[in-house]
N, C-alpha and C. Protein backbone atom coordinates (compact mmCIF):
# COMPACT_ATOMS: atom_id res chain seq x y z
N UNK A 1 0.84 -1.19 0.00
CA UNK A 1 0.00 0.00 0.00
C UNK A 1 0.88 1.25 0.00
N UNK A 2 0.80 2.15 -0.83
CA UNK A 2 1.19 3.44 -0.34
C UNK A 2 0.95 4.37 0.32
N UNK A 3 1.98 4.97 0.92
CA UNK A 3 2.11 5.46 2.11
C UNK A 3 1.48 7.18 1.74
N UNK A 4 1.00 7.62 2.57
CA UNK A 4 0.20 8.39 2.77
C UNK A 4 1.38 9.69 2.52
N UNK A 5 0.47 11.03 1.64
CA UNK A 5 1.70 12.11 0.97
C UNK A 5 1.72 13.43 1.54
N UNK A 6 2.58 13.82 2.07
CA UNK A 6 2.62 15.07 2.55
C UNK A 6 2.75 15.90 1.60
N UNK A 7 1.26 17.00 1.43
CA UNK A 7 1.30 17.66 0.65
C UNK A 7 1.91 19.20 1.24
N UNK A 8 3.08 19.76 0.24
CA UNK A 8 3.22 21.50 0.77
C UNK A 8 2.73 21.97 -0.36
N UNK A 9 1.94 23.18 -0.19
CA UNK A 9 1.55 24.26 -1.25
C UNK A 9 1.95 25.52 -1.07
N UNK A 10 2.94 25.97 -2.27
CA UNK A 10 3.30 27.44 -1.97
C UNK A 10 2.68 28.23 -2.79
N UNK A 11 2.41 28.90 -2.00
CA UNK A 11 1.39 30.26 -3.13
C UNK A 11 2.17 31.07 -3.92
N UNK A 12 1.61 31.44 -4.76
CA UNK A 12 2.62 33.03 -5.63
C UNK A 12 2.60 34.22 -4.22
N UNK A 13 3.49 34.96 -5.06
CA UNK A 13 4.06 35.83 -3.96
C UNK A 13 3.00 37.07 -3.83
N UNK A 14 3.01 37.44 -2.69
CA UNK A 14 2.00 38.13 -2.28
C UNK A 14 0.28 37.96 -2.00
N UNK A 15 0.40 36.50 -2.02
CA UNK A 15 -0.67 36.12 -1.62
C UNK A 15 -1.08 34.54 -0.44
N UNK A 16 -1.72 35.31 0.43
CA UNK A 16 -1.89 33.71 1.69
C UNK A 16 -2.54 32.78 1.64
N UNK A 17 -2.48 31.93 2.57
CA UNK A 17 -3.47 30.67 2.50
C UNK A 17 -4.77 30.63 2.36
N UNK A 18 -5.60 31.77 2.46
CA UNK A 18 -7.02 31.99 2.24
C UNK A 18 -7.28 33.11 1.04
N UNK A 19 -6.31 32.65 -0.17
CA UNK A 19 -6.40 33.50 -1.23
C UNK A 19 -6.40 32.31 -2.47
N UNK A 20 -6.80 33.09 -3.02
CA UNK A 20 -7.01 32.19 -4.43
C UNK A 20 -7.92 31.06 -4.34
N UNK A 21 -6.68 29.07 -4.99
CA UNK A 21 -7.63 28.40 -4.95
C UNK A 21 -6.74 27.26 -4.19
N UNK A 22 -5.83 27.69 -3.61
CA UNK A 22 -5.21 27.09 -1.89
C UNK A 22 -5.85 26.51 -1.03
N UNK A 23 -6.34 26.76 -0.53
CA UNK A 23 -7.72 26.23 0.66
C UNK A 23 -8.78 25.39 -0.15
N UNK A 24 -9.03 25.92 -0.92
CA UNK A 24 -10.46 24.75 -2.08
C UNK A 24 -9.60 23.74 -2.83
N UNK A 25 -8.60 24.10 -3.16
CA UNK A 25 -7.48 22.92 -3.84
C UNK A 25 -7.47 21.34 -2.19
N UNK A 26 -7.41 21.99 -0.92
CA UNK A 26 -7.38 21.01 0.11
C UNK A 26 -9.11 20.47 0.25
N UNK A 27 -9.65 20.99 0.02
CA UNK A 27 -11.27 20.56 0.37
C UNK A 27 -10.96 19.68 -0.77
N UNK A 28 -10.78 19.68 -1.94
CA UNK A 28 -11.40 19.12 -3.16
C UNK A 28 -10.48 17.84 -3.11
N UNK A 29 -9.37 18.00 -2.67
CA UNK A 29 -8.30 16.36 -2.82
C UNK A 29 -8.86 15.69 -1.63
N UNK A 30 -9.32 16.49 -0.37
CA UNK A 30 -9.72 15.58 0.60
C UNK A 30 -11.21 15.06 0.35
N UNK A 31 -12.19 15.47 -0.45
CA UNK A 31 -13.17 14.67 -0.73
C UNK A 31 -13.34 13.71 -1.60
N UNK A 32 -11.72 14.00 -2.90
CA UNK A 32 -11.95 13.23 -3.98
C UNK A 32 -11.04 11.72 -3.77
N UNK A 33 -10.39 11.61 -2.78
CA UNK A 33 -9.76 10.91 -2.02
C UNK A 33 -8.90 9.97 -3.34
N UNK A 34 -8.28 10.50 -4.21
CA UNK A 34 -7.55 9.84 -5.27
C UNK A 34 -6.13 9.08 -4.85
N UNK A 35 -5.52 9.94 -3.77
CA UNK A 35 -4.71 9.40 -2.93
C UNK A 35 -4.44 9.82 -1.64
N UNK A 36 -3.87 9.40 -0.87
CA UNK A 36 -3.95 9.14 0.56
C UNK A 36 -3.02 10.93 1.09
N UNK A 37 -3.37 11.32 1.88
CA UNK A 37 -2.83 12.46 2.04
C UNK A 37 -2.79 12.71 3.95
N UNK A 38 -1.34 12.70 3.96
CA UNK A 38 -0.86 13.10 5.54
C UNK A 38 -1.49 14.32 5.93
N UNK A 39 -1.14 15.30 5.30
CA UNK A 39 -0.79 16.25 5.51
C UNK A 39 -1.22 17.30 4.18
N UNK A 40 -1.59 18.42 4.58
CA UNK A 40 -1.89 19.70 3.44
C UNK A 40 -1.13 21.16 4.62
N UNK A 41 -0.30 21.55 3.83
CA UNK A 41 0.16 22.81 4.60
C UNK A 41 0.26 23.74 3.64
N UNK A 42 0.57 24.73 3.40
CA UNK A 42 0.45 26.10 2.96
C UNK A 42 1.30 26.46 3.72
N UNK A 43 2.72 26.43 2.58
CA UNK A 43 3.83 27.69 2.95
C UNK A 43 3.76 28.95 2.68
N UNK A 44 3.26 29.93 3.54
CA UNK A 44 3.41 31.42 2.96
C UNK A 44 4.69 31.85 2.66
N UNK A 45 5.04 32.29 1.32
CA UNK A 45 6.36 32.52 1.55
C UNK A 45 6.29 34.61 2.00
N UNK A 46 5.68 35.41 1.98
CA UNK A 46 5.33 36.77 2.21
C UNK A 46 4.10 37.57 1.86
N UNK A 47 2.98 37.24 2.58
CA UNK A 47 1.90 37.63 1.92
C UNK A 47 1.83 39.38 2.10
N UNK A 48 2.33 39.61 2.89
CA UNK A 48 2.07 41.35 2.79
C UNK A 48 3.55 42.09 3.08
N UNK A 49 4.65 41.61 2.40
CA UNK A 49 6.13 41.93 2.63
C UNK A 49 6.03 42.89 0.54
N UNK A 50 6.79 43.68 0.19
CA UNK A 50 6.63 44.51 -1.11
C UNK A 50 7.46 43.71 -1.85
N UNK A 51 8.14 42.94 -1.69
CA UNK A 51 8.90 41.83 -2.28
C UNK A 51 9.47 40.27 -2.07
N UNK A 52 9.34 39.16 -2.58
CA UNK A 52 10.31 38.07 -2.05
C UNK A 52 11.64 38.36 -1.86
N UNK A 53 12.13 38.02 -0.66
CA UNK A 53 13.41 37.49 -0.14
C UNK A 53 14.11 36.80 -0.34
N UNK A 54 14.54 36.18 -1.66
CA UNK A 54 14.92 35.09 -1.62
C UNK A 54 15.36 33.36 -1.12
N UNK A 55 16.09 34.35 -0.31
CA UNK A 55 17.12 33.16 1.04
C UNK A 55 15.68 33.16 1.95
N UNK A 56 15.39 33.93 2.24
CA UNK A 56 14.04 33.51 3.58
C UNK A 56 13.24 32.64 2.65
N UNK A 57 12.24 33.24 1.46
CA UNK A 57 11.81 32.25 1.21
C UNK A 57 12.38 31.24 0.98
N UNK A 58 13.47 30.19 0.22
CA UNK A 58 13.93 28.84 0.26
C UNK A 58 14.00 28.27 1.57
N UNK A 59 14.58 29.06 2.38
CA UNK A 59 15.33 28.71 3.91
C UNK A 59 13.57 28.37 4.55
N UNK A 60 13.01 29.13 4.31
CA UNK A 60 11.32 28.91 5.34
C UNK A 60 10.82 27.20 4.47
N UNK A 61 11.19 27.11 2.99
CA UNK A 61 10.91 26.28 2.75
C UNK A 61 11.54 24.80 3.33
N UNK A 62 12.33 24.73 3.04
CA UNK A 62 13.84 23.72 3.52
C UNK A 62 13.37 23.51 4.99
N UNK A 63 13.13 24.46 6.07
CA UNK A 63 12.56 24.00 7.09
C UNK A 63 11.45 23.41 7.36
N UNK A 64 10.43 23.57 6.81
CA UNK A 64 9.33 22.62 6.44
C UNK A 64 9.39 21.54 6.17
N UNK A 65 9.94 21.40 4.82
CA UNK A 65 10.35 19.98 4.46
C UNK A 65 11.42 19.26 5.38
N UNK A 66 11.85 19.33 6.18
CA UNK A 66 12.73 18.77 6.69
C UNK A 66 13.75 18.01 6.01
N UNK A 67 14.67 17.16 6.54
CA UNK A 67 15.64 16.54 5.82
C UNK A 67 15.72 15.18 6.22
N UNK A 68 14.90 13.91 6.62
CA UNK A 68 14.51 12.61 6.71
C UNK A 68 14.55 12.03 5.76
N UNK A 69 15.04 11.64 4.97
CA UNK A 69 15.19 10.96 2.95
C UNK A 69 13.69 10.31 3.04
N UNK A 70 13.68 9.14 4.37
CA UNK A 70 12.17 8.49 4.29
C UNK A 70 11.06 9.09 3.74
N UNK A 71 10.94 10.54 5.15
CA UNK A 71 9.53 11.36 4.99
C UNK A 71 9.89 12.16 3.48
N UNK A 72 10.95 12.97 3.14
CA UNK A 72 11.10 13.32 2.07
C UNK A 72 10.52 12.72 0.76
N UNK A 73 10.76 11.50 0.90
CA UNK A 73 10.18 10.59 -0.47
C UNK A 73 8.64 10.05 -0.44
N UNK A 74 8.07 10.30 0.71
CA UNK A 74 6.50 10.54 0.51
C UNK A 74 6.51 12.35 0.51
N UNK A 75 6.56 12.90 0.08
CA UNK A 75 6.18 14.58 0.10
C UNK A 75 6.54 14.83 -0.99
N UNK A 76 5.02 16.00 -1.59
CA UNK A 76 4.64 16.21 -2.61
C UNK A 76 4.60 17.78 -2.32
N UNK A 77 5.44 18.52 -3.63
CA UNK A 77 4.85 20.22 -3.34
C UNK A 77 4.61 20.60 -4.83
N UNK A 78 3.57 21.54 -4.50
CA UNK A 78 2.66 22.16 -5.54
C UNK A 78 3.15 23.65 -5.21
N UNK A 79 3.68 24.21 -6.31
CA UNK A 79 4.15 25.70 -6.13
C UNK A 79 3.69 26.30 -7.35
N UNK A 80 2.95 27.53 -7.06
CA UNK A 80 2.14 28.27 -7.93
C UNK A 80 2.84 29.52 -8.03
N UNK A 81 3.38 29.55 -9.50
CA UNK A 81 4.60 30.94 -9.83
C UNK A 81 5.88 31.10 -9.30
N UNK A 82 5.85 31.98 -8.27
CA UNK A 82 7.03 32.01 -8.19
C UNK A 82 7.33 31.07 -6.89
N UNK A 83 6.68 30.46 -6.60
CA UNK A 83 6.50 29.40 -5.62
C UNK A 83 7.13 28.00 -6.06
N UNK A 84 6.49 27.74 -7.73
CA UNK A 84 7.86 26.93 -8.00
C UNK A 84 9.27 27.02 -8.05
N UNK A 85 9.63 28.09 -8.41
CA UNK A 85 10.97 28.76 -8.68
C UNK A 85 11.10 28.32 -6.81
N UNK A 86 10.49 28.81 -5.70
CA UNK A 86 11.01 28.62 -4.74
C UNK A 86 11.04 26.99 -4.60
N UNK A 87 10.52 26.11 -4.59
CA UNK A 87 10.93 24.65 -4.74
C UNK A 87 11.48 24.10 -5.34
N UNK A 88 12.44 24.91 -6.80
CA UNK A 88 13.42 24.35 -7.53
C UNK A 88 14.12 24.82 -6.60
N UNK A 89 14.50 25.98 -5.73
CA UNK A 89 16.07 26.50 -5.29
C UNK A 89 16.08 25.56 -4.49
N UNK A 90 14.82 25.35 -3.58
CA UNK A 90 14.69 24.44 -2.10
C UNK A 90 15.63 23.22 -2.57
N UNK A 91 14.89 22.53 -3.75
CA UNK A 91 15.25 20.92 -4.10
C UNK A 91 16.90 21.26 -4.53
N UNK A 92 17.08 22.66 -5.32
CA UNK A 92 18.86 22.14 -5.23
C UNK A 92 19.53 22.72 -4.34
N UNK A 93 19.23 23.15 -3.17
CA UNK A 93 20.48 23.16 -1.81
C UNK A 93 20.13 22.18 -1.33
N UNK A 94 19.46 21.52 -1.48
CA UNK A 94 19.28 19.81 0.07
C UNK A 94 20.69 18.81 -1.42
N UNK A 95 20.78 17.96 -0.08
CA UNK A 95 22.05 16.99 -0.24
C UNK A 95 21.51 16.69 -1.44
N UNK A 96 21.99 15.89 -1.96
CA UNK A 96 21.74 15.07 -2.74
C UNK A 96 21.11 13.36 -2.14
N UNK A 97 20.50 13.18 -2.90
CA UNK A 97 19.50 11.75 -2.17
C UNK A 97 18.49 11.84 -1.76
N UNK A 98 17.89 13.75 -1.55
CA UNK A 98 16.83 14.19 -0.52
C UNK A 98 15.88 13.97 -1.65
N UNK A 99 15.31 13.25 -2.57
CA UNK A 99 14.42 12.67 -3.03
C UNK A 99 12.99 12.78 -2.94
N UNK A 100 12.26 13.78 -3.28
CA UNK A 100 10.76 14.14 -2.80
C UNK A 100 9.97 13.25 -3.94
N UNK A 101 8.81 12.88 -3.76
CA UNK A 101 8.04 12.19 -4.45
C UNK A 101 7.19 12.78 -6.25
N UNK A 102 7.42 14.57 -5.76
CA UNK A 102 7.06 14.81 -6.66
C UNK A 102 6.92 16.78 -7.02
N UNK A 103 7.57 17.11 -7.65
CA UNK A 103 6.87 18.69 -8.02
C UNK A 103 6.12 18.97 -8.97
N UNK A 104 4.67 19.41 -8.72
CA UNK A 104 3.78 19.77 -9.41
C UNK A 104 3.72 21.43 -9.62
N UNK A 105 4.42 22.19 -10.57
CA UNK A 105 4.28 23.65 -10.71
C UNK A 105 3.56 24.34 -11.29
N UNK A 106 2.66 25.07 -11.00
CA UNK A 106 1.47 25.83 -11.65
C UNK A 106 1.47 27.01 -12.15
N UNK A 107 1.95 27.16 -13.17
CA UNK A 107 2.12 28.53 -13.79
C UNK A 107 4.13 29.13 -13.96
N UNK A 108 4.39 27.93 -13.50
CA UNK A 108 5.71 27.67 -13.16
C UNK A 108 6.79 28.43 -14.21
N UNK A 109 8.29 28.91 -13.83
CA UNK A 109 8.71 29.93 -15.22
C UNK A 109 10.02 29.79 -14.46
N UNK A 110 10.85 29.98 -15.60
CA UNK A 110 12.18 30.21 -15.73
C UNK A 110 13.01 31.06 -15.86
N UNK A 111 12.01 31.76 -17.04
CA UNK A 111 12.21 33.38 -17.28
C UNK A 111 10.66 33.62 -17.50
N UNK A 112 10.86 35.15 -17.81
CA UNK A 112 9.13 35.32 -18.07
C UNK A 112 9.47 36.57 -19.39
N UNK A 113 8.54 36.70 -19.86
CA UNK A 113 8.30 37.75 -21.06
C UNK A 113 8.77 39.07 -20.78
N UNK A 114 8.18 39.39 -19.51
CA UNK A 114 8.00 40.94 -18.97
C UNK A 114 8.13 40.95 -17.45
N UNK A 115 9.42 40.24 -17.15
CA UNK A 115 9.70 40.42 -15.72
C UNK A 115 9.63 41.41 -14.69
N UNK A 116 8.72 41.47 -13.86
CA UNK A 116 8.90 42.85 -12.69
C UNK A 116 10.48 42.94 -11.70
N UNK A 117 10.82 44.14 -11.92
CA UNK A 117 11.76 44.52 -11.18
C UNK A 117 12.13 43.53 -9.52
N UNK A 118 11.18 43.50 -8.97
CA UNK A 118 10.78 42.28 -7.84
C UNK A 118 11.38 41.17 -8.52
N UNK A 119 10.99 40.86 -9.41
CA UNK A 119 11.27 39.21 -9.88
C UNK A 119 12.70 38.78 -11.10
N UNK A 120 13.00 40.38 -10.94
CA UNK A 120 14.18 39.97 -11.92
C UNK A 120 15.07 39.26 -11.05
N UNK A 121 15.66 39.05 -10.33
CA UNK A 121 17.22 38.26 -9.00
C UNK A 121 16.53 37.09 -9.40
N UNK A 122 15.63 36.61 -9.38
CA UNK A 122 14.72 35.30 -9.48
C UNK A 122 15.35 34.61 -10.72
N UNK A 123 15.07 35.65 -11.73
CA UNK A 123 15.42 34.87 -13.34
C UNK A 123 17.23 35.12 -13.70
N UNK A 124 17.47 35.81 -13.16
CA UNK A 124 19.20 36.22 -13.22
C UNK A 124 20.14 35.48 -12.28
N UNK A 125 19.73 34.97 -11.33
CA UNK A 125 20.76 34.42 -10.46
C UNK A 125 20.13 32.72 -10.70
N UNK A 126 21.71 32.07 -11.06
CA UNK A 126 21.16 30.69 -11.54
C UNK A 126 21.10 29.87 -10.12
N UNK A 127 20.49 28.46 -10.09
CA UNK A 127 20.53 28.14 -9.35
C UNK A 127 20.62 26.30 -10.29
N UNK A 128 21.06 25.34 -9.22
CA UNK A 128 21.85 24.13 -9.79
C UNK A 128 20.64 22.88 -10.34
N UNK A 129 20.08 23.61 -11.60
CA UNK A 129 18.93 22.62 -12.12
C UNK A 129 19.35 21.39 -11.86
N UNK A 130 20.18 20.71 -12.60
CA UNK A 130 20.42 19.49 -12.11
C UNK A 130 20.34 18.61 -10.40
N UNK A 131 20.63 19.23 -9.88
CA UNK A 131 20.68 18.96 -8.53
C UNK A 131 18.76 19.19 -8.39
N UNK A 132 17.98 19.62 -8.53
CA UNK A 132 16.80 20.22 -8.56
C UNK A 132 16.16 18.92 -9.20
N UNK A 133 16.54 18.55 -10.46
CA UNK A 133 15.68 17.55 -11.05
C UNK A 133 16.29 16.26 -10.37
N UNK A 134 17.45 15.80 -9.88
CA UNK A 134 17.97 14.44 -9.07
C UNK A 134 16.86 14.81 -7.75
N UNK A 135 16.53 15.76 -7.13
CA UNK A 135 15.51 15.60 -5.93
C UNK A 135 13.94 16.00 -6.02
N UNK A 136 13.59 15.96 -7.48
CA UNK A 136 12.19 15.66 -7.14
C UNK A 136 12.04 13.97 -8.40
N UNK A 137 11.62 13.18 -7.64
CA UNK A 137 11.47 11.91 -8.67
C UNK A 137 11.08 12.43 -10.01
N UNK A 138 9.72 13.47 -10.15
CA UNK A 138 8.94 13.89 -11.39
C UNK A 138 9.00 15.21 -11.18
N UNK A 139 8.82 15.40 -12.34
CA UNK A 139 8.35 17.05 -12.30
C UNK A 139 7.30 17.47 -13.61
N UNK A 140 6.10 18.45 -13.29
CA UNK A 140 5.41 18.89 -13.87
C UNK A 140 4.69 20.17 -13.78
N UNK A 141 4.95 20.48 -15.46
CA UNK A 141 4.07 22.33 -15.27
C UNK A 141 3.22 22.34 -15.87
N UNK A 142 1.80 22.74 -15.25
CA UNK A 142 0.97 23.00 -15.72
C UNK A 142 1.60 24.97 -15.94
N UNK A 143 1.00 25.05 -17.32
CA UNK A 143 1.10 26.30 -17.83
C UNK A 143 -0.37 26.72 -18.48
N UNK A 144 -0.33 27.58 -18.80
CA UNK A 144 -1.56 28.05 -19.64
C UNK A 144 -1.49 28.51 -20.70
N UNK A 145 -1.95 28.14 -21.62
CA UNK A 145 -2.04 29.22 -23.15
C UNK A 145 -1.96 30.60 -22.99
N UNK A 146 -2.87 31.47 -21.84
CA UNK A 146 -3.23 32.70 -22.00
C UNK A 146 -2.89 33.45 -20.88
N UNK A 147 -1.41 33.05 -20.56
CA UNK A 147 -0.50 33.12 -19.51
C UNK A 147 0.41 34.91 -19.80
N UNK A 148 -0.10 36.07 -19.29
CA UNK A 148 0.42 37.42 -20.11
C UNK A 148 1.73 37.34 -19.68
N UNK A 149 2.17 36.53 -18.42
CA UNK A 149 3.45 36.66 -18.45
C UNK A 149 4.62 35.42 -19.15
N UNK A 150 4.35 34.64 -20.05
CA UNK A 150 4.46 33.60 -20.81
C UNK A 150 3.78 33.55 -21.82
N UNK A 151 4.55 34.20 -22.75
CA UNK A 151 3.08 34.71 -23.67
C UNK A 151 3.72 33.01 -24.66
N UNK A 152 4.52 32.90 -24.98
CA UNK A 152 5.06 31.53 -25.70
C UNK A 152 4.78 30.10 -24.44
N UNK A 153 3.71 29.41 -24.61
CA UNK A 153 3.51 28.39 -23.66
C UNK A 153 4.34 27.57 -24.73
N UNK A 154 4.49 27.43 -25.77
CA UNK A 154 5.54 26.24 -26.41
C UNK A 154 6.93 26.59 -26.23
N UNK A 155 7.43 27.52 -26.27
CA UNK A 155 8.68 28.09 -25.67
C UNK A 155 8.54 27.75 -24.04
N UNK A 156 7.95 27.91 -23.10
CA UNK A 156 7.96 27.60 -21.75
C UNK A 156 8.43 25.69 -21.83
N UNK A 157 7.20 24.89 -22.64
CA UNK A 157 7.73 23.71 -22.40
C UNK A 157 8.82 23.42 -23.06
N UNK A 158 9.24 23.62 -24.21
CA UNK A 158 10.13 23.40 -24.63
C UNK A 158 11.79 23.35 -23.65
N UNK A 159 11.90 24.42 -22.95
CA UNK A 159 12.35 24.80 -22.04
C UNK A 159 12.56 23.94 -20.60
N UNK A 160 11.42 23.49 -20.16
CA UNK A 160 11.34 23.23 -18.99
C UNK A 160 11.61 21.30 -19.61
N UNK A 161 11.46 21.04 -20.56
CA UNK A 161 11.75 19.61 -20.65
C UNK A 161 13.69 19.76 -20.94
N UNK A 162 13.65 20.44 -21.47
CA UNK A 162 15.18 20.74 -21.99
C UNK A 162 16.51 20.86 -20.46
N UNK A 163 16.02 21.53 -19.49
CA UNK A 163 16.69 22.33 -18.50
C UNK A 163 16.55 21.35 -17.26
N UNK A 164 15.16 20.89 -17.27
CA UNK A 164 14.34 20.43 -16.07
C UNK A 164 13.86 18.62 -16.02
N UNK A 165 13.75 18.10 -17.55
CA UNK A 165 13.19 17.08 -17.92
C UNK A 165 11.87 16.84 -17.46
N UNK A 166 10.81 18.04 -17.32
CA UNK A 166 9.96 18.06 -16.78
C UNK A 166 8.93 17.57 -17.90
N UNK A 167 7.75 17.18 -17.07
CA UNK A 167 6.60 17.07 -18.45
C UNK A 167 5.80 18.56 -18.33
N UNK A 168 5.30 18.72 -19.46
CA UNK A 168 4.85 20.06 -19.08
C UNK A 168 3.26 20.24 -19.66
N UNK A 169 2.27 20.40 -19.16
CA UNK A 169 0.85 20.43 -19.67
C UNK A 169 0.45 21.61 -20.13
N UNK A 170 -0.34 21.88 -21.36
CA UNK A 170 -0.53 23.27 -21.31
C UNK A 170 -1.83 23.27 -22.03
N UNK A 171 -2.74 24.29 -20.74
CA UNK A 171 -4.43 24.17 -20.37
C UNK A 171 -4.68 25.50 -21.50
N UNK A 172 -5.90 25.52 -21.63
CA UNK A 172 -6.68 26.41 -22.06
C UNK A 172 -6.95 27.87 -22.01
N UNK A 173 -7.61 28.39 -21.03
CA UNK A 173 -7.60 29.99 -21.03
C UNK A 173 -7.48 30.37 -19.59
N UNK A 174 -7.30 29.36 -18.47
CA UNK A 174 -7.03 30.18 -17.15
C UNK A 174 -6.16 31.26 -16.48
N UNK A 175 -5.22 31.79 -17.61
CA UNK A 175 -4.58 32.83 -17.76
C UNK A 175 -3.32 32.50 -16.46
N UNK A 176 -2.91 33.22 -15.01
CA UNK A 176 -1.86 32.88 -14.41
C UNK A 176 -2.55 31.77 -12.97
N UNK A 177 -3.83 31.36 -13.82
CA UNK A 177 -4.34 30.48 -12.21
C UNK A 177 -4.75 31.21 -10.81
N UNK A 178 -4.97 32.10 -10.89
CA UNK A 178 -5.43 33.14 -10.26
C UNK A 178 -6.98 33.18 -9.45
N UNK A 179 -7.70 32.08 -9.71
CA UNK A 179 -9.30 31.95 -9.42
C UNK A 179 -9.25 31.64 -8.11
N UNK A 180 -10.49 31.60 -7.60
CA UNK A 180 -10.52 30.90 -6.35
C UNK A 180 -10.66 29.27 -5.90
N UNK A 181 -11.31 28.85 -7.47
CA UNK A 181 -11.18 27.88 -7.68
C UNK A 181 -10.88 27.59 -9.48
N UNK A 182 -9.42 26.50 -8.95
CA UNK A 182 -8.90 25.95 -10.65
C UNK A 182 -9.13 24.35 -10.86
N UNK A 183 -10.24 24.11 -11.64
CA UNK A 183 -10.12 22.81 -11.60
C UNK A 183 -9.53 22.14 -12.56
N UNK A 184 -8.19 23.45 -13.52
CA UNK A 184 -6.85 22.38 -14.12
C UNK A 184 -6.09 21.67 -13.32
N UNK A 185 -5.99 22.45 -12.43
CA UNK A 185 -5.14 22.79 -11.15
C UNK A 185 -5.42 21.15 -10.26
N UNK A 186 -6.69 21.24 -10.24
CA UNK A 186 -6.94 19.87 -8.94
C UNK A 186 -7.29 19.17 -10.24
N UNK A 187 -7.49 18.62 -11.42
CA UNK A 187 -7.11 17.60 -12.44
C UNK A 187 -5.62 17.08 -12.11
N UNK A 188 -5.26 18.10 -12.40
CA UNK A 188 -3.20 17.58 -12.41
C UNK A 188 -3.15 17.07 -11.58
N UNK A 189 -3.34 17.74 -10.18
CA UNK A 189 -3.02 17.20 -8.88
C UNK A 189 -3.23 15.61 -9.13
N UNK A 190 -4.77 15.44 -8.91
CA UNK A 190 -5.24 14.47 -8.82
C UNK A 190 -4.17 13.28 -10.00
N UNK A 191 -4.35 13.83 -10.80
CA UNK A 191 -3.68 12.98 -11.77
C UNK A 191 -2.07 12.63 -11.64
N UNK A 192 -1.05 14.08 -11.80
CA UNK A 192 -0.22 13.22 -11.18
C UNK A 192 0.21 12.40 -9.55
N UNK A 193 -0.12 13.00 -8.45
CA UNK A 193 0.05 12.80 -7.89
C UNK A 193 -0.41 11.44 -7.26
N UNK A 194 -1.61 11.07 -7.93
CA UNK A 194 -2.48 9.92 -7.75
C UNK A 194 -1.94 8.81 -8.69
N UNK A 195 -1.01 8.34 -8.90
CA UNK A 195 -0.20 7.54 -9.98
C UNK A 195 0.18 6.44 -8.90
């Protein structure tokens, strides 16, 4: 039987656990019961700070996840924007071996079209992809067609399979996932994570 998944969810920046579709993303996996789930937490990485921090956010992450290889390899994180970017840096400072079960990224980017001043250090300072893809088993982006800050969703995957070996999905018109409720969002979930 498999073992039950600790889910973390990081939000895009500047927004908390009772924003968006964070909180209804946990109602909807816990009723649809596709797979077994420890745990649902919501990492804020700064909901009312004028910018991400970089090092705080990874470092707030990294403490969460802890460093147990066991519990590591049941735990699953879902990071929405720049929330993935914070679970790629997370996954490449842990050792190597720290093995998570899975990253699911939602709206997820590497670079973006029209970067905000805030988010340029993000896309300019590299960080050790490789080491990033050896610690999540899978990786997947859901992107969107009608994404203003990704205006090329075939350039995004192209990219993210190239850099990341990620699979990369790309939905219809939900623009940066922004609703209160996304049900691309809890499809994927459900789907990859329920494998």
């Amino acid at each position: 039987m498999t073992q039950p998944l600790r889910v973390f969810t990081i939000p895009m920046f500047a927004h908390g656990a009772n924003q968006l579709w964070y909180g209804w993303l946990q109602k909807r996996l816990e009723a649809r019961k596709k797979f077994s789930m420890e745990s649902y937490t919501i990492v804020e990485l700064a909901p009312s700070a004028d910018k991400p921090v970089m090092s705080d956010c990874i470092t707030k992450l990294k403490v969460a996840l802890g460093s147990d290889k066991a519990v590591l390899a049941r735990t699953a994180i879902i990071g929405h924007s720049i929330g993935s970017q914070v679970a790629l840096r997370a996954l490449s400072e842990m050792p190597a071996g720290s093995e998570i079960n899975g990253l699911l990224c939602v709206a997820g980017w590497l670079k973006l079209d029209m970067p905000s001043k805030a988010i340029k250090p993000w896309i300019d300072l590299p960080f050790d992809e490789a080491r990033a893809k050896a610690n999540a088993r899978r990786i997947l982006n859901v992107v969107s067609g009608s994404d203003a800050n990704q205006i090329n969703a075939l350039g995004v995957k192209e990219d993210w399979e190239a850099r990341l070996g990620a699979d990369v999905k790309i939905v219809g018109e939900p623009g940066h996932f922004s609703n209160p409720e996304e049900d691309d969002v809890l499809e994927a979930t459900l789907e990859f994570f329920g494998k």
